[in-house]
Protein backbone atom coordinates (compact mmCIF):
# COMPACT_ATOMS: atom_id res chain seq x y z
CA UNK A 1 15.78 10.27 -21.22
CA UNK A 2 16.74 12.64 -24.21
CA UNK A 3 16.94 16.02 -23.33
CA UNK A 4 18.20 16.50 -19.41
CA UNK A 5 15.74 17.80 -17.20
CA UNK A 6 18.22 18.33 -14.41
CA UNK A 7 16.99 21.82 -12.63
CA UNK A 8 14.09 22.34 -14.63
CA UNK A 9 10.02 22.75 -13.18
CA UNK A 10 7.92 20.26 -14.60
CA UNK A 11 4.06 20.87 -13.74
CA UNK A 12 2.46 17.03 -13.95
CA UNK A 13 -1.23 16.69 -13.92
CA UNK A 14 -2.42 13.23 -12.51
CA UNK A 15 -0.04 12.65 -10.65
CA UNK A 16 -1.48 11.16 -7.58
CA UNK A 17 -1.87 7.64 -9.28
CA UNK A 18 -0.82 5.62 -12.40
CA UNK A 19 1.42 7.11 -14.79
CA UNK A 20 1.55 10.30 -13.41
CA UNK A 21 2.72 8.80 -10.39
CA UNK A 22 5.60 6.98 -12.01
CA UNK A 23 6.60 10.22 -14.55
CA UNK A 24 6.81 12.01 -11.38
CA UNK A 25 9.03 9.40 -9.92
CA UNK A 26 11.45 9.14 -12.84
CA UNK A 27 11.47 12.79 -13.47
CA UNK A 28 11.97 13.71 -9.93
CA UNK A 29 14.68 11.48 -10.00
CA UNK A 30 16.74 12.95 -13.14
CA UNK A 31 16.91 16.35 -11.33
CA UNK A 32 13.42 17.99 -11.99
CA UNK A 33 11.94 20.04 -9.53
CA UNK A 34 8.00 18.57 -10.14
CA UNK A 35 4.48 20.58 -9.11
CA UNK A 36 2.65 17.27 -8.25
CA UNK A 37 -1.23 18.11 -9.30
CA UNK A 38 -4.07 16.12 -8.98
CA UNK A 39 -7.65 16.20 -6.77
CA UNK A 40 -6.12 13.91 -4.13
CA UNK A 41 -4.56 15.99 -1.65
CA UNK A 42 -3.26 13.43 0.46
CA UNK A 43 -1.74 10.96 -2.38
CA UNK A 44 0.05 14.00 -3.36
CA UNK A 45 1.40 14.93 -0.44
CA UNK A 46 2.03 11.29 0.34
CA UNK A 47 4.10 11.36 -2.92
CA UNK A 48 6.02 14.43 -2.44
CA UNK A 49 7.25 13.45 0.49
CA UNK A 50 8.62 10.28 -0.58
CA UNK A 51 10.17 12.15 -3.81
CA UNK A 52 13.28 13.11 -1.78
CA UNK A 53 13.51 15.69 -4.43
CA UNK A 54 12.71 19.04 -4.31
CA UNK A 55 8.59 19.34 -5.15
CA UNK A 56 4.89 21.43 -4.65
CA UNK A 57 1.70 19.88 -4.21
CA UNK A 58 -1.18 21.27 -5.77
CA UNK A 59 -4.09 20.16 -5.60
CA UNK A 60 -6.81 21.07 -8.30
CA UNK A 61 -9.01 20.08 -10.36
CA UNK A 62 -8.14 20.93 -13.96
CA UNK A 63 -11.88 20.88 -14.86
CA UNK A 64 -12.20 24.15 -12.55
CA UNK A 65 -10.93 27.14 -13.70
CA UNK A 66 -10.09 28.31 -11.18
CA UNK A 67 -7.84 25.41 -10.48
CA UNK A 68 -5.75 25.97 -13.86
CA UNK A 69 -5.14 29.40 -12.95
CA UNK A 70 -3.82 28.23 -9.18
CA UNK A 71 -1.78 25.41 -10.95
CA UNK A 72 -0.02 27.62 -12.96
């Protein structure tokens, strides 16, 4: 990566599957502390968990709302 992300919160949307999944992954493991969103409570979870990095699981539905303002 370019700029280190070491320390920082990153807030990724869709990250319950596909490449959300794997930016979570990679950013998780340069240092980032990631808010894993996505519908799917359980992938989340299931995700942050095997992270081993300091995370939140939120899940929303960015089409909601009230979900965005949650998220955020």
């Amino acid at each position: 990566m370019g700029e280190s992300v070491a320390g920082k919160v990153i807030i990724m949307t869709g990250a319950s599957s596909g490449i959300g999944r794997a930016a979570a992954r990679l950013l998780a493991r340069e240092g980032a502390m990631v808010a894993l969103v996505a519908r799917d409570s359980s992938r989340l979870r299931s995700l942050g968990e095997a992270l081993g990095a300091p995370s939140i699981v939120v899940p929303a539905d960015l089409a909601e709302p009230g979900d965005t303002d949650r998220m955020v």
